[in-house]
C-alpha atoms as a PDB file:
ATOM      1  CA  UNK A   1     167.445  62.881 159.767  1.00  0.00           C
ATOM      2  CA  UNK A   2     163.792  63.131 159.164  1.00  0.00           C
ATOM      3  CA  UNK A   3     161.815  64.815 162.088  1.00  0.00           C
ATOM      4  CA  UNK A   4     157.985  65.928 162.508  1.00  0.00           C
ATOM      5  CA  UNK A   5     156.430  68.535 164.645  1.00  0.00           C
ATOM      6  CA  UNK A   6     152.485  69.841 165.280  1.00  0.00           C
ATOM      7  CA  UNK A   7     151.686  73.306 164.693  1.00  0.00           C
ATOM      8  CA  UNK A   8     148.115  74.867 164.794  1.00  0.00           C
ATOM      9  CA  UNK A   9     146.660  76.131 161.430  1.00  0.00           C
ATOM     10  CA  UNK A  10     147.567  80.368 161.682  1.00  0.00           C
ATOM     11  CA  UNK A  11     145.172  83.075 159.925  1.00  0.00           C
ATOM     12  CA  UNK A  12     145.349  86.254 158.116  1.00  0.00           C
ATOM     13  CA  UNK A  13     141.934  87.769 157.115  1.00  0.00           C
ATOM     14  CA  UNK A  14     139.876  84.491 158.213  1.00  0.00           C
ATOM     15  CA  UNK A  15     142.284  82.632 155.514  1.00  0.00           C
ATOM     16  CA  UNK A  16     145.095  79.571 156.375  1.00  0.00           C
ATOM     17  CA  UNK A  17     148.672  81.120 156.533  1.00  0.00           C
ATOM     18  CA  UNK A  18     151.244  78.810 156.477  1.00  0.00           C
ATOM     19  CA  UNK A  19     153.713  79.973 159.454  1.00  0.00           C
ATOM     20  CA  UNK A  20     157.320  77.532 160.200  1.00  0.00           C
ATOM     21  CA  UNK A  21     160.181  79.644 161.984  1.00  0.00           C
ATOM     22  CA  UNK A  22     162.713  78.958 164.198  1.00  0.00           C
ATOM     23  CA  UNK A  23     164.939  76.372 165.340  1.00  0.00           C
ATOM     24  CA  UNK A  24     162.658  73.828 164.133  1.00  0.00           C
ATOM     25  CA  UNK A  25     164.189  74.829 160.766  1.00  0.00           C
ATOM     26  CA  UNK A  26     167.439  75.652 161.530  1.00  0.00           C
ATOM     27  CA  UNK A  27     168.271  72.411 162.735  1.00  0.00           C
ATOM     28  CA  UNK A  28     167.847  70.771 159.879  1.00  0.00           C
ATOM     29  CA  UNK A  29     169.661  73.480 157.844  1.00  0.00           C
ATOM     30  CA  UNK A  30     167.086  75.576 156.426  1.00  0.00           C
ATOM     31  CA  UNK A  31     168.121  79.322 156.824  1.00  0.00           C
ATOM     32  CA  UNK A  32     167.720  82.383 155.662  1.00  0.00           C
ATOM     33  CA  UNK A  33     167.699  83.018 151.543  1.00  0.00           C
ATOM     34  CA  UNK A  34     167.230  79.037 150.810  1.00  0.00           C
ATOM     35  CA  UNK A  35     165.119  78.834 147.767  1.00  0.00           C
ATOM     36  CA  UNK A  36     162.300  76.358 147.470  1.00  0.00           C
ATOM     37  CA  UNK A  37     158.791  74.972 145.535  1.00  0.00           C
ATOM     38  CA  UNK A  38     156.023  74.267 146.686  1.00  0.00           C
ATOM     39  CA  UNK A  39     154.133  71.846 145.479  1.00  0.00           C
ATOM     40  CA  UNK A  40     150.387  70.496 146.148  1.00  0.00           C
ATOM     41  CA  UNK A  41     149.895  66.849 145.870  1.00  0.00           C
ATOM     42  CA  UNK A  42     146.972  64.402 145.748  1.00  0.00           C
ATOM     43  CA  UNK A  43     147.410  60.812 147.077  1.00  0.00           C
ATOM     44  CA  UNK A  44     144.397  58.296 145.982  1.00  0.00           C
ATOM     45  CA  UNK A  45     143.987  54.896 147.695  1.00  0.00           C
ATOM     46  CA  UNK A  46     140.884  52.856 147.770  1.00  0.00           C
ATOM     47  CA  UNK A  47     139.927  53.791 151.153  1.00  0.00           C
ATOM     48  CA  UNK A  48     140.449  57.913 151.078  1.00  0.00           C
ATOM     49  CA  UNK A  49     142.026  61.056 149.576  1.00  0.00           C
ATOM     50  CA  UNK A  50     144.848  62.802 150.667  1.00  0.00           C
ATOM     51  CA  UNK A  51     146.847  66.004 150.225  1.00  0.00           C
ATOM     52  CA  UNK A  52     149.571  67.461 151.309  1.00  0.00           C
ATOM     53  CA  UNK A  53     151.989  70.463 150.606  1.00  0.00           C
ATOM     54  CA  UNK A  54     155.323  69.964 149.588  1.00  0.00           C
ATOM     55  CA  UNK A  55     157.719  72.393 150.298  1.00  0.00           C
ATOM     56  CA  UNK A  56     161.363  71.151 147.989  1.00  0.00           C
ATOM     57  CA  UNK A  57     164.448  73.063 149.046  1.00  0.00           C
ATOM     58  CA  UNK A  58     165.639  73.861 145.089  1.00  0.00           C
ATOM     59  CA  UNK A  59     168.726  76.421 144.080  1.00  0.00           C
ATOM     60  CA  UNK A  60     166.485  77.948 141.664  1.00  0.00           C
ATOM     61  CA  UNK A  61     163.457  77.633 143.727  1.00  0.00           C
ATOM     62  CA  UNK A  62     160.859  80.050 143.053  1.00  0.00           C
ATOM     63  CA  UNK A  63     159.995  81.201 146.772  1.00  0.00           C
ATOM     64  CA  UNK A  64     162.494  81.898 149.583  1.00  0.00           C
ATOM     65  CA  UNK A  65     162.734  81.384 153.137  1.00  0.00           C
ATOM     66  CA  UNK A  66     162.599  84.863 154.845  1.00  0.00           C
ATOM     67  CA  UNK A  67     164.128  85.696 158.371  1.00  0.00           C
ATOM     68  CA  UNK A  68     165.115  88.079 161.242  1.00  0.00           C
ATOM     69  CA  UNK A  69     167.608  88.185 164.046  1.00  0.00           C
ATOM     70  CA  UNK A  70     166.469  88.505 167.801  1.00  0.00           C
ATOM     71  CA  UNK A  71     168.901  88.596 170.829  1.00  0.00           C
ATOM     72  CA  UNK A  72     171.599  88.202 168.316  1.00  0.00           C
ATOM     73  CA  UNK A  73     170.021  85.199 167.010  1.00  0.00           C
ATOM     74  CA  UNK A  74     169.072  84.203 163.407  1.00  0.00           C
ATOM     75  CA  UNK A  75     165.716  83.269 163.052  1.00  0.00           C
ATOM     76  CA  UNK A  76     164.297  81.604 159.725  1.00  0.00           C
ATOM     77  CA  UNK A  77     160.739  81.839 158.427  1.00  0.00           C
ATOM     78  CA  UNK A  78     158.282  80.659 155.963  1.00  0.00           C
ATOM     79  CA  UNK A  79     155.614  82.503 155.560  1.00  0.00           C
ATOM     80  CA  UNK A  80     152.978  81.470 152.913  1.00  0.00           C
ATOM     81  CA  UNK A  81     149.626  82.720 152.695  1.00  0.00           C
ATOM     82  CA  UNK A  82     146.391  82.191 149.880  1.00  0.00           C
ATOM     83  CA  UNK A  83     145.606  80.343 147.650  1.00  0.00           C
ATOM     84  CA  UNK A  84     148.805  78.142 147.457  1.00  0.00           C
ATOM     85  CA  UNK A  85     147.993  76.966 150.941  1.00  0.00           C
ATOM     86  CA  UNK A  86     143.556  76.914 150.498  1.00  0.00           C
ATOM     87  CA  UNK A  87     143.654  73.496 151.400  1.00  0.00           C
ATOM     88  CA  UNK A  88     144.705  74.454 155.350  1.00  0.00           C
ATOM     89  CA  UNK A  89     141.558  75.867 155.355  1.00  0.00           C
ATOM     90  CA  UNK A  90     139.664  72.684 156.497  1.00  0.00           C
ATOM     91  CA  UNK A  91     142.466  71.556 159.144  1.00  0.00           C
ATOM     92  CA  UNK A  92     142.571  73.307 162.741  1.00  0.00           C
ATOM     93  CA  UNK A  93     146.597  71.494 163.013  1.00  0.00           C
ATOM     94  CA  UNK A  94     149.005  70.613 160.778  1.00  0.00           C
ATOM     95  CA  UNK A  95     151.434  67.595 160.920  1.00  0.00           C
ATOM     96  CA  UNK A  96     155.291  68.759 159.506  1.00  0.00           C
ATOM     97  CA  UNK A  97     157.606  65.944 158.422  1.00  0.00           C
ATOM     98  CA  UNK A  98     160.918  68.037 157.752  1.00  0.00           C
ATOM     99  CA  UNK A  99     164.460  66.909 156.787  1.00  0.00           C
ATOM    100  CA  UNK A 100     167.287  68.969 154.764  1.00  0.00           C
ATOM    101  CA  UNK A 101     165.419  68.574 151.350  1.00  0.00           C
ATOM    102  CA  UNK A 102     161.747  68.896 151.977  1.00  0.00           C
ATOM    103  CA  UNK A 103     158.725  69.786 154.665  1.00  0.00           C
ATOM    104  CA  UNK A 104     156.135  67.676 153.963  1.00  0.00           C
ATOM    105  CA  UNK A 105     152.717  69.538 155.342  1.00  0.00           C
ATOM    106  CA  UNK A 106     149.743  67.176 156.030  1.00  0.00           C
ATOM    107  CA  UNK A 107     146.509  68.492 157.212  1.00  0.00           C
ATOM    108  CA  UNK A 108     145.365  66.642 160.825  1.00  0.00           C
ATOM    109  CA  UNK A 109     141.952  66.750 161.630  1.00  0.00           C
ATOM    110  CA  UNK A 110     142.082  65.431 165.604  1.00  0.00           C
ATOM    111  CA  UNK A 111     145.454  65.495 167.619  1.00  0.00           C
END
């Protein structure tokens, strides 16, 4: 099942972080010690220029998802901040299109 949610672009230090947690994740199985990639892309059509962050749930991903329990709930998180995720820096919101696999991040410049 493939599912998308808003979020607002977070900071650290005036920079874009990169902040998903909760059941937003959870629900479609991304928990706790999952490795992943991510990925920058660059899609070029006559009209425009896009890009996007993929995130590509791996076994032998290079980053992991990161978590915490609260009221004796688990809570997972990804938490990605500099460089890898500079190109936030010119969106106030972000669009997430998530299923089991992947979160596809696209930058949203009204909502």
């Amino acid at each position: 099942m493939i599912d998308y949610k808003v979020l607002k672009v977070c900071r650290k230090n005036n920079k874009p972080r990169l902040w998903i947690e909760g059941d937003f994740l959870l629900s479609h199985g991304w928990v706790k010690g999952d490795s992943f990639d991510l990925t920058e892309c660059f899609e070029f059509n006559e009209n425009d220029l896009k890009d996007y962050l993929t995130l590509t749930r791996k076994p032998n991903g290079k980053r992991k998802v990161s978590g915490r329990d609260r009221n004796n709930k688990h809570i997972p998180i990804i938490d990605i901040t500099g460089r890898s995720v500079s190109m936030l820096n010119e969106y106030q919101k972000i669009k997430l299109i998530i299923n089991e696999n992947y979160i596809l991040i696209k930058g949203v410049k009204n909502v």
